[in-house]
N, C-alpha and C. Protein backbone atom coordinates (compact mmCIF):
# COMPACT_ATOMS: atom_id res chain seq x y z
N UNK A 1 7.66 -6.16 5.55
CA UNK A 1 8.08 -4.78 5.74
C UNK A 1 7.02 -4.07 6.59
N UNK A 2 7.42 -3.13 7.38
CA UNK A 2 6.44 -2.84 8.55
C UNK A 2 5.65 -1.35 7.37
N UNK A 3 4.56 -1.20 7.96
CA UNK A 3 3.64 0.08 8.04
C UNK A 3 4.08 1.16 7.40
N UNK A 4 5.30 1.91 8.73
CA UNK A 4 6.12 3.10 8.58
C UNK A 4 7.05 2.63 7.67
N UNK A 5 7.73 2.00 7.06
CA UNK A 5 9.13 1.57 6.07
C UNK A 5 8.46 1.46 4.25
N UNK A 6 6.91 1.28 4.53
CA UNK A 6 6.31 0.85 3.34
C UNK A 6 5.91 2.83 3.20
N UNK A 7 4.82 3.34 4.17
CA UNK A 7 4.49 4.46 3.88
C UNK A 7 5.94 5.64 3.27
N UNK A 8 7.03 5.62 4.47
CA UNK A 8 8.35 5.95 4.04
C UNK A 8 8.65 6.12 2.34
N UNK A 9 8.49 4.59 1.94
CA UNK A 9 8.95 4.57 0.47
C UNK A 9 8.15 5.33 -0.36
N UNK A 10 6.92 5.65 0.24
CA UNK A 10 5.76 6.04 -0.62
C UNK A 10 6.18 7.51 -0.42
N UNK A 11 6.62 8.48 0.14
CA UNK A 11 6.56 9.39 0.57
C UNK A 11 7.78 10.56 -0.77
N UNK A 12 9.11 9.28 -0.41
CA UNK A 12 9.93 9.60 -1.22
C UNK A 12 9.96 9.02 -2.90
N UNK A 13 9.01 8.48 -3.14
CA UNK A 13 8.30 8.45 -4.57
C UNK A 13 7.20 9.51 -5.02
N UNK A 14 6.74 9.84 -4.28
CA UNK A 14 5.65 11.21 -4.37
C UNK A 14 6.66 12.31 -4.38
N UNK A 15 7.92 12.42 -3.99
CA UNK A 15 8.33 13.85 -3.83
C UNK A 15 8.33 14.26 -5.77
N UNK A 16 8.19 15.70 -5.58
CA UNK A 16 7.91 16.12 -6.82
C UNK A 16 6.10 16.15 -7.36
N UNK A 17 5.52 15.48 -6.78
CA UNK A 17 4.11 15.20 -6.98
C UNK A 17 3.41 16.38 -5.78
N UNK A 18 1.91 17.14 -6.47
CA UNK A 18 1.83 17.99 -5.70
C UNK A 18 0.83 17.48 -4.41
N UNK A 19 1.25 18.75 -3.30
CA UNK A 19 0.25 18.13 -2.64
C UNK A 19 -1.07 18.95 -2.59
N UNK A 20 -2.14 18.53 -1.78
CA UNK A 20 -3.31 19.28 -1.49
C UNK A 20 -3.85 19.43 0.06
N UNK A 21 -4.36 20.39 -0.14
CA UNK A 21 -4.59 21.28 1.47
C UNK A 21 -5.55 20.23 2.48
N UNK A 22 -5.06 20.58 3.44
CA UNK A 22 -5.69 19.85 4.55
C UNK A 22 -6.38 21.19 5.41
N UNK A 23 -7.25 20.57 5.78
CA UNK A 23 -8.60 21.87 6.29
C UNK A 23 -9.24 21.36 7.74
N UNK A 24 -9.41 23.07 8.57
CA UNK A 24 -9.76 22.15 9.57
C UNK A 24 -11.03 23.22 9.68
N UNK A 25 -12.12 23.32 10.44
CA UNK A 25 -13.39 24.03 10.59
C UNK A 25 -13.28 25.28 11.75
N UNK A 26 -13.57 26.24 11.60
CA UNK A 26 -13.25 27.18 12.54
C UNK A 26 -14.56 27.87 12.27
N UNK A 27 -15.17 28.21 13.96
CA UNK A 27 -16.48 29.19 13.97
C UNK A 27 -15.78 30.31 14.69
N UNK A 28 -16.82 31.10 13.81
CA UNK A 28 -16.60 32.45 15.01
C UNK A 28 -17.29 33.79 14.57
N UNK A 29 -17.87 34.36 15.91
CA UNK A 29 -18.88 35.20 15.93
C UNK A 29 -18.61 36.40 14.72
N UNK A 30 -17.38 36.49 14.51
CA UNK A 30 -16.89 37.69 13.72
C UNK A 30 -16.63 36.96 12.58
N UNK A 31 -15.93 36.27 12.46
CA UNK A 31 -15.08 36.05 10.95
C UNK A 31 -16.14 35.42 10.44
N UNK A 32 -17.02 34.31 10.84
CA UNK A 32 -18.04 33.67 10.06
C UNK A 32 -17.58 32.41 10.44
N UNK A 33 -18.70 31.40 9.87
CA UNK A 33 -17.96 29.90 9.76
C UNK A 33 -16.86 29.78 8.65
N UNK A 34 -15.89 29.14 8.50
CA UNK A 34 -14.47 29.26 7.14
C UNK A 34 -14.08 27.35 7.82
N UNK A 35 -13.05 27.45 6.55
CA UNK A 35 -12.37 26.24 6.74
C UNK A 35 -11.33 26.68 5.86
N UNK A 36 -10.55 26.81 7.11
CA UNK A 36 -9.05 26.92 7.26
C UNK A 36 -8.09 26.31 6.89
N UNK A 37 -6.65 26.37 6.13
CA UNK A 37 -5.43 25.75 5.89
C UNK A 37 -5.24 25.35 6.71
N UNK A 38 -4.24 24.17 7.23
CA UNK A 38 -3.61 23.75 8.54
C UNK A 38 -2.54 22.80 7.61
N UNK A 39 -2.71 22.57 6.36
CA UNK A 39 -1.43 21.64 6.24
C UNK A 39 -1.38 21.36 5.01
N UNK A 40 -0.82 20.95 4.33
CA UNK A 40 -0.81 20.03 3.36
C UNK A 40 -0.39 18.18 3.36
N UNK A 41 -0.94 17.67 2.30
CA UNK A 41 -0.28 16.32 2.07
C UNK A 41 -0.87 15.54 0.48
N UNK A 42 -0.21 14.44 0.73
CA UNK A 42 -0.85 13.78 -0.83
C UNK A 42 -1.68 12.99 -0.28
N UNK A 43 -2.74 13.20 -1.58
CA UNK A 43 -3.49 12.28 -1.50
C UNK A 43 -3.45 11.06 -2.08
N UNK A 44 -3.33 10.13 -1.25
CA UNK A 44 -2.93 8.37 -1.83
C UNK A 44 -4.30 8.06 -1.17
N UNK A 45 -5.43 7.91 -1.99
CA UNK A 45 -6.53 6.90 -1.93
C UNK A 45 -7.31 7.09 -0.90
N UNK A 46 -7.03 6.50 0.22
CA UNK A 46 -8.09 6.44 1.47
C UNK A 46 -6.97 7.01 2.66
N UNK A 47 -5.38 7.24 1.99
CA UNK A 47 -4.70 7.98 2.63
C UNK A 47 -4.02 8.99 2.43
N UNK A 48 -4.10 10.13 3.33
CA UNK A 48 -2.89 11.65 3.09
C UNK A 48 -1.42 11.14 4.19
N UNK A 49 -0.54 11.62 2.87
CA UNK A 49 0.76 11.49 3.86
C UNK A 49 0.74 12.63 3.98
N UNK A 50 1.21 13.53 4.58
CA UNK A 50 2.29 14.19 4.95
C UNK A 50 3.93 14.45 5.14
N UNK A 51 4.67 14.81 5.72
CA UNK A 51 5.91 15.08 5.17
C UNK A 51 6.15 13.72 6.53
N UNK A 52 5.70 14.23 7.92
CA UNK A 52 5.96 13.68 8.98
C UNK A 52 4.70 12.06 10.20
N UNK A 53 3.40 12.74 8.94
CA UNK A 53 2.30 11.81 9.58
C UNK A 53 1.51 10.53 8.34
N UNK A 54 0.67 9.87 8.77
CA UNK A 54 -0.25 9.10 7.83
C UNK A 54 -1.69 9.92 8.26
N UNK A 55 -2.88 10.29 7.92
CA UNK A 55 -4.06 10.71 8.07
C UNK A 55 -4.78 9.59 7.18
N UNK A 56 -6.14 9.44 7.62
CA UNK A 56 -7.30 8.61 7.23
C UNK A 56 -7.84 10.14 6.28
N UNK A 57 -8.29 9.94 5.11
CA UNK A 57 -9.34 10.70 4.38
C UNK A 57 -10.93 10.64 4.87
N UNK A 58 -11.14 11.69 4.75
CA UNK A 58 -12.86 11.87 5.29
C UNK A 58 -13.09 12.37 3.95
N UNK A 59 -13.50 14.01 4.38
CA UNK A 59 -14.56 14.60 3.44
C UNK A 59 -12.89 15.49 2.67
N UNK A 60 -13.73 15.91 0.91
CA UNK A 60 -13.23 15.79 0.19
C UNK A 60 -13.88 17.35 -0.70
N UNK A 61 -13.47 18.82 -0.97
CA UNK A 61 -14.26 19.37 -0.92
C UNK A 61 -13.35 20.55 -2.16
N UNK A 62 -13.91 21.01 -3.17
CA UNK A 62 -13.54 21.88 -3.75
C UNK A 62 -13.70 23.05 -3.60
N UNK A 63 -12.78 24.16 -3.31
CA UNK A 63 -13.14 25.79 -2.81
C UNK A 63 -14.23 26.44 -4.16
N UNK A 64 -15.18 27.08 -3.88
CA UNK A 64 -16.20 27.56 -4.59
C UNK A 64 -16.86 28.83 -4.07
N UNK A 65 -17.52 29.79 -4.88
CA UNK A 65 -18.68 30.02 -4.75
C UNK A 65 -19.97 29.28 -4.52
N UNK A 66 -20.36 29.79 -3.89
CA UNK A 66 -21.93 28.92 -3.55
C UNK A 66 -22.88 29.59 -4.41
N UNK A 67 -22.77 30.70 -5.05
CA UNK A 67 -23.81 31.64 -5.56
C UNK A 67 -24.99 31.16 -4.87
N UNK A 68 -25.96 31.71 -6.56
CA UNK A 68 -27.24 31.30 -6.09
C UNK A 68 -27.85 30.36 -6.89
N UNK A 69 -28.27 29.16 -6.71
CA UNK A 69 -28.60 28.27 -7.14
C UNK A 69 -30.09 27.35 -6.76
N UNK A 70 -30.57 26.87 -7.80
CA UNK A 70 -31.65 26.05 -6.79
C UNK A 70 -31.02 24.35 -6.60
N UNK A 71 -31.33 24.26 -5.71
CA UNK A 71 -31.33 22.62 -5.30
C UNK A 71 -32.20 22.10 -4.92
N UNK A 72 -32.02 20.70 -5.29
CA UNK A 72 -33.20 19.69 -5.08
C UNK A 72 -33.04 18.95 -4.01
N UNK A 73 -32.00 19.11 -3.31
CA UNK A 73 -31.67 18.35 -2.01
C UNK A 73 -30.97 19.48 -1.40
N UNK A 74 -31.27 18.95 0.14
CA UNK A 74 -30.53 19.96 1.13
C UNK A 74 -29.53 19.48 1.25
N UNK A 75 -29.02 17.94 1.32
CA UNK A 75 -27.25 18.11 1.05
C UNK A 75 -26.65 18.62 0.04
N UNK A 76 -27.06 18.73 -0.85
CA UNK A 76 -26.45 19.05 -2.26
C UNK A 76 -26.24 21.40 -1.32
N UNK A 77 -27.24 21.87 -1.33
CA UNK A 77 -27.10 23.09 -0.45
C UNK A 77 -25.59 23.25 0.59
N UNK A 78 -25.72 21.94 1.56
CA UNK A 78 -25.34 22.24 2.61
C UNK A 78 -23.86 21.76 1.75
N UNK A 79 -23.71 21.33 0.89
CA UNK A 79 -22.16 21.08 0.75
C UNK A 79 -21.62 22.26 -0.32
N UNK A 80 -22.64 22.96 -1.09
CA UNK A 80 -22.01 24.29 -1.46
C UNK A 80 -21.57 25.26 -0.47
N UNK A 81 -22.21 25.11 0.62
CA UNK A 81 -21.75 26.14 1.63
C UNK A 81 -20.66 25.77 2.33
N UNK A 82 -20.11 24.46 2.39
CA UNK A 82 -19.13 24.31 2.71
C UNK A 82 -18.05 24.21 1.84
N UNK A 83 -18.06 24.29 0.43
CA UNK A 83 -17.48 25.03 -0.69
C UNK A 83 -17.08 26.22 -0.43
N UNK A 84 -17.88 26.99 -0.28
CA UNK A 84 -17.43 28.36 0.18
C UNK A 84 -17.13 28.69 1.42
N UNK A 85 -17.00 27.85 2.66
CA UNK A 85 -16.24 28.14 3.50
C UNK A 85 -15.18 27.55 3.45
N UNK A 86 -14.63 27.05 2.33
CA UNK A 86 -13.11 26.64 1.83
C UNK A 86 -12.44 27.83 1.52
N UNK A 87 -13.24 28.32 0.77
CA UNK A 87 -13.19 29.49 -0.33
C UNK A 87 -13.10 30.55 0.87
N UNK A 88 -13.89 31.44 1.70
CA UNK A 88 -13.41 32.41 2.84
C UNK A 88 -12.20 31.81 3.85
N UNK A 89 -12.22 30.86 3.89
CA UNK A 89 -11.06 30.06 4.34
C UNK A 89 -9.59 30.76 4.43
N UNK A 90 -9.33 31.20 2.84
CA UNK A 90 -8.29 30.88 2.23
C UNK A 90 -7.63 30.08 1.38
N UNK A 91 -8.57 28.90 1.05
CA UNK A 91 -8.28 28.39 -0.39
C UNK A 91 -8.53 28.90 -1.19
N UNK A 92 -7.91 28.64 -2.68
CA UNK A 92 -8.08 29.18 -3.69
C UNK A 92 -9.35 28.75 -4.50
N UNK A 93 -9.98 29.22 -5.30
CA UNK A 93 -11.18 28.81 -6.19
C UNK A 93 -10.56 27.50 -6.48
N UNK A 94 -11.31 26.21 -6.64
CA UNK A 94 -10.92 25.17 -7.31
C UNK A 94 -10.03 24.28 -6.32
N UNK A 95 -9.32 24.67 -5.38
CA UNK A 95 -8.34 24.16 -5.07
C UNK A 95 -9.21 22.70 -3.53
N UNK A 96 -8.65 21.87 -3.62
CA UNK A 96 -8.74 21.14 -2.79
C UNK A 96 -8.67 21.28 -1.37
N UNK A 97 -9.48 21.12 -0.76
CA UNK A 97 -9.62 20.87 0.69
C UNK A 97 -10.08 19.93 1.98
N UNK A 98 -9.68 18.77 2.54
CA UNK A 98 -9.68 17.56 3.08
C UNK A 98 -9.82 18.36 4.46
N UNK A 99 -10.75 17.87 4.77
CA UNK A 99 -11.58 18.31 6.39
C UNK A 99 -11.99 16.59 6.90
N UNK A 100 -12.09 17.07 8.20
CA UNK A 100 -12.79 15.96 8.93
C UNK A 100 -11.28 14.41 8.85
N UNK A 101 -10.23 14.79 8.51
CA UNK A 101 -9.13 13.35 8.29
C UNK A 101 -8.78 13.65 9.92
N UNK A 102 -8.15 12.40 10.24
CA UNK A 102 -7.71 11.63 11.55
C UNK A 102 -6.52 11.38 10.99
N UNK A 103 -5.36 11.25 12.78
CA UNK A 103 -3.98 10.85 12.11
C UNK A 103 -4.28 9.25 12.91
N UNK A 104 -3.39 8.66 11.92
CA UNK A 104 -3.06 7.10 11.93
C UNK A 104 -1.95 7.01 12.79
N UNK A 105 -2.42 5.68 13.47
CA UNK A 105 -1.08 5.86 14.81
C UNK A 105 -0.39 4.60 14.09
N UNK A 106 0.48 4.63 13.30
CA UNK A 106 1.45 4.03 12.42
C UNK A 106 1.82 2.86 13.68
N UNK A 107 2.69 3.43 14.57
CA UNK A 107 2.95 2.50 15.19
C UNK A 107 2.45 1.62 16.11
N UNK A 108 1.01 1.64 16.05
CA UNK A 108 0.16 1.05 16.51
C UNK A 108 0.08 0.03 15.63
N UNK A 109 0.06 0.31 14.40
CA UNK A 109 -0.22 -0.54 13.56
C UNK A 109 1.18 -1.91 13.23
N UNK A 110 1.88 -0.96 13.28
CA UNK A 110 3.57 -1.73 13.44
C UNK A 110 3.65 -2.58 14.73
N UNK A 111 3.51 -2.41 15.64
CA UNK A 111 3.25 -3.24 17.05
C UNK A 111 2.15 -4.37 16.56
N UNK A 112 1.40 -4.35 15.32
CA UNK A 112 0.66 -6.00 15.21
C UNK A 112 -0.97 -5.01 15.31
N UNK A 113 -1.54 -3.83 15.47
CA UNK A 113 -2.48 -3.62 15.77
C UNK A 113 -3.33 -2.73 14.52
N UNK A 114 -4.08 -1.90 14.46
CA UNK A 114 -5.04 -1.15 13.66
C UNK A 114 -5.60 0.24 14.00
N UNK A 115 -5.07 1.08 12.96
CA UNK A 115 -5.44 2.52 13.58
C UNK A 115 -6.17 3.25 11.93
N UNK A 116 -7.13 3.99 11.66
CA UNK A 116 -7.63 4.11 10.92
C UNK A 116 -8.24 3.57 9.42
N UNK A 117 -8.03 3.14 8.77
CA UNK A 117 -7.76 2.16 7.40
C UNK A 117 -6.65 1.35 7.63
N UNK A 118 -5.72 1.38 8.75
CA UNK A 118 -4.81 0.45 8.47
C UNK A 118 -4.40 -0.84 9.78
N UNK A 119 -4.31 -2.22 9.19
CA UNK A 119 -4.15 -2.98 10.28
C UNK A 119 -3.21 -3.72 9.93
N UNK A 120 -2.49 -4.46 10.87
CA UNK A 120 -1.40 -5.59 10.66
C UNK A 120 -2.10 -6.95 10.73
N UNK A 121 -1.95 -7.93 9.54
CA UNK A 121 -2.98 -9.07 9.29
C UNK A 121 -1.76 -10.15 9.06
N UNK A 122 -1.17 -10.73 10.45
CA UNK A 122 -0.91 -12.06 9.88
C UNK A 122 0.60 -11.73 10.30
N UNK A 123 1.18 -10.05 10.37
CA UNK A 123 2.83 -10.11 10.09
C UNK A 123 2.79 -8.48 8.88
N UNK A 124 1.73 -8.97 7.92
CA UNK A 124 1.62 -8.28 7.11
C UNK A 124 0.66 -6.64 7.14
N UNK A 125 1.18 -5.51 6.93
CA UNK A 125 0.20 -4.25 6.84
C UNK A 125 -0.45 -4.15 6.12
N UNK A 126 -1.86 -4.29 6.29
CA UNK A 126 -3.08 -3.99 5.15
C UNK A 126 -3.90 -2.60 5.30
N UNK A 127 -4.28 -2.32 4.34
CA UNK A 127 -5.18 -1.37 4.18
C UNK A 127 -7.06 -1.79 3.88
N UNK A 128 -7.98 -1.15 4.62
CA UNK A 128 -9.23 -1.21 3.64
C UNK A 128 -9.43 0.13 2.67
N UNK A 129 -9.86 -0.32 1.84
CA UNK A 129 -9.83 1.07 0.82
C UNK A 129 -11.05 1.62 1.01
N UNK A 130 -12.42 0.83 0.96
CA UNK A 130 -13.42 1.20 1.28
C UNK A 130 -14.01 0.90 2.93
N UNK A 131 -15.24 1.61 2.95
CA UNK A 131 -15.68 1.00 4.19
C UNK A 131 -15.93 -0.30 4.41
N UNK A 132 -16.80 -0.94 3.22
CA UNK A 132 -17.53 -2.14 2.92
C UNK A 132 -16.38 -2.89 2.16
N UNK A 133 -15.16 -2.71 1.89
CA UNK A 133 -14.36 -3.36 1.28
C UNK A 133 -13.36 -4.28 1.78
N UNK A 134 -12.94 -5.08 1.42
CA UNK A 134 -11.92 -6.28 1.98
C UNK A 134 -10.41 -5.54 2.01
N UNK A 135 -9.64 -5.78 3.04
CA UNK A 135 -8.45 -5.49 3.30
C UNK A 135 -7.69 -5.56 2.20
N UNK A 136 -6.68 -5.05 1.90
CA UNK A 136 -5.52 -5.49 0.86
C UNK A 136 -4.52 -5.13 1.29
N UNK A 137 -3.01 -6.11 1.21
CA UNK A 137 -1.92 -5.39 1.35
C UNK A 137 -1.73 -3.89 1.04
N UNK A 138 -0.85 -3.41 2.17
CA UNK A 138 -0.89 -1.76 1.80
C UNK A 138 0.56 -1.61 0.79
N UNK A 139 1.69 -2.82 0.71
CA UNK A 139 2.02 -2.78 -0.68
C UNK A 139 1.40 -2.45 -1.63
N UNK A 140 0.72 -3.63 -2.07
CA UNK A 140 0.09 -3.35 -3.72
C UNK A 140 -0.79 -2.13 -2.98
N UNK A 141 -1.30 -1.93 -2.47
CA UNK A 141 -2.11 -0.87 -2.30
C UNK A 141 -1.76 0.40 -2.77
N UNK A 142 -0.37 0.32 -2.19
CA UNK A 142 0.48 1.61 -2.26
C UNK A 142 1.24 1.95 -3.84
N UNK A 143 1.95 0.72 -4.29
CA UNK A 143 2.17 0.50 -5.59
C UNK A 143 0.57 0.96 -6.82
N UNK A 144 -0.51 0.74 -6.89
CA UNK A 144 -1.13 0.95 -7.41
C UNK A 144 -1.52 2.56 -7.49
N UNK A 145 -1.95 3.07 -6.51
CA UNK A 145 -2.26 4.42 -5.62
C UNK A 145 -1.07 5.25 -6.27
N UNK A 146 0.20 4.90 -6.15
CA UNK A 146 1.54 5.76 -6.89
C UNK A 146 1.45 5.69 -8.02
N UNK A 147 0.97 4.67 -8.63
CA UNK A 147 1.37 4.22 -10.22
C UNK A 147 0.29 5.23 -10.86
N UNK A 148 -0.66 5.96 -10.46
CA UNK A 148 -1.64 6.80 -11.00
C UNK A 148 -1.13 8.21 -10.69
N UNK A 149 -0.55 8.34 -9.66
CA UNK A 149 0.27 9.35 -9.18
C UNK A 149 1.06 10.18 -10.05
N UNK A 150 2.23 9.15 -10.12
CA UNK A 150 3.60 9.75 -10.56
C UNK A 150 3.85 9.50 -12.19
């Protein structure tokens, strides 16, 4: 079964399941730095569908206050502040926000080739879940990923 026919099935098994915001980074001299709505989709693992695309997952970020806090690391700092530019954004407190994702050229992958986490191995569409991790069918991939889902 190709790429797009497997993601497809996945899409219309998620309906009813919610989705979460997709975010993109916007500067500007006036409004401030924010991270902006631009979409929604589900999150399946190392992938967001959408209604119409596949996206690769990057960064992964809860809308917050940053107050005032001490930290012991400057990433631990620099990712509250990007908490709260979820949060001036327009997300809600708490609510999820996926910045930095890429769209997957599906049919790249369907033509025999590899576009973000996903490659065609053999005939067959695989996924890596991790960076450092071994391929797996994006069946079971997908079957597992739903089964926590729905």
């Amino acid at each position: 079964m190709s790429a797009s026919a497997l993601l497809e099935q996945a899409r219309t098994a998620l309906a009813g399941v919610r989705k979460e915001g997709l975010g993109e980074e916007r500067h500007s001299r006036f409004r401030g730095d924010r991270i902006v709505r631009v979409g929604e989709a589900w999150h399946v693992g190392v992938l967001l569908l959408t209604d119409d695309a596949a996206l690769a997952t990057a960064e992964v970020l809860r809308a917050a206050d940053a107050g005032r806090r001490g930290y012991t690391a400057e990433s631990a700092r620099e990712r509250a502040v990007r908490r709260e530019w979820a949060l001036r954004g327009g997300f809600g407190e708490g609510e999820v926000a996926h910045v930095g994702w890429s769209v997957i050229d599906v049919d790249a992958v369907d033509a025999g080739g590899s576009s973000g986490p996903l490659s065609m191995i053999d005939g067959v569409p695989h996924v890596r879940w991790s960076a450092s991790g071994a391929f797996m069918p994006l069946e079971a991939y997908l079957r597992d990923q739903l089964s926590l889902l729905t």
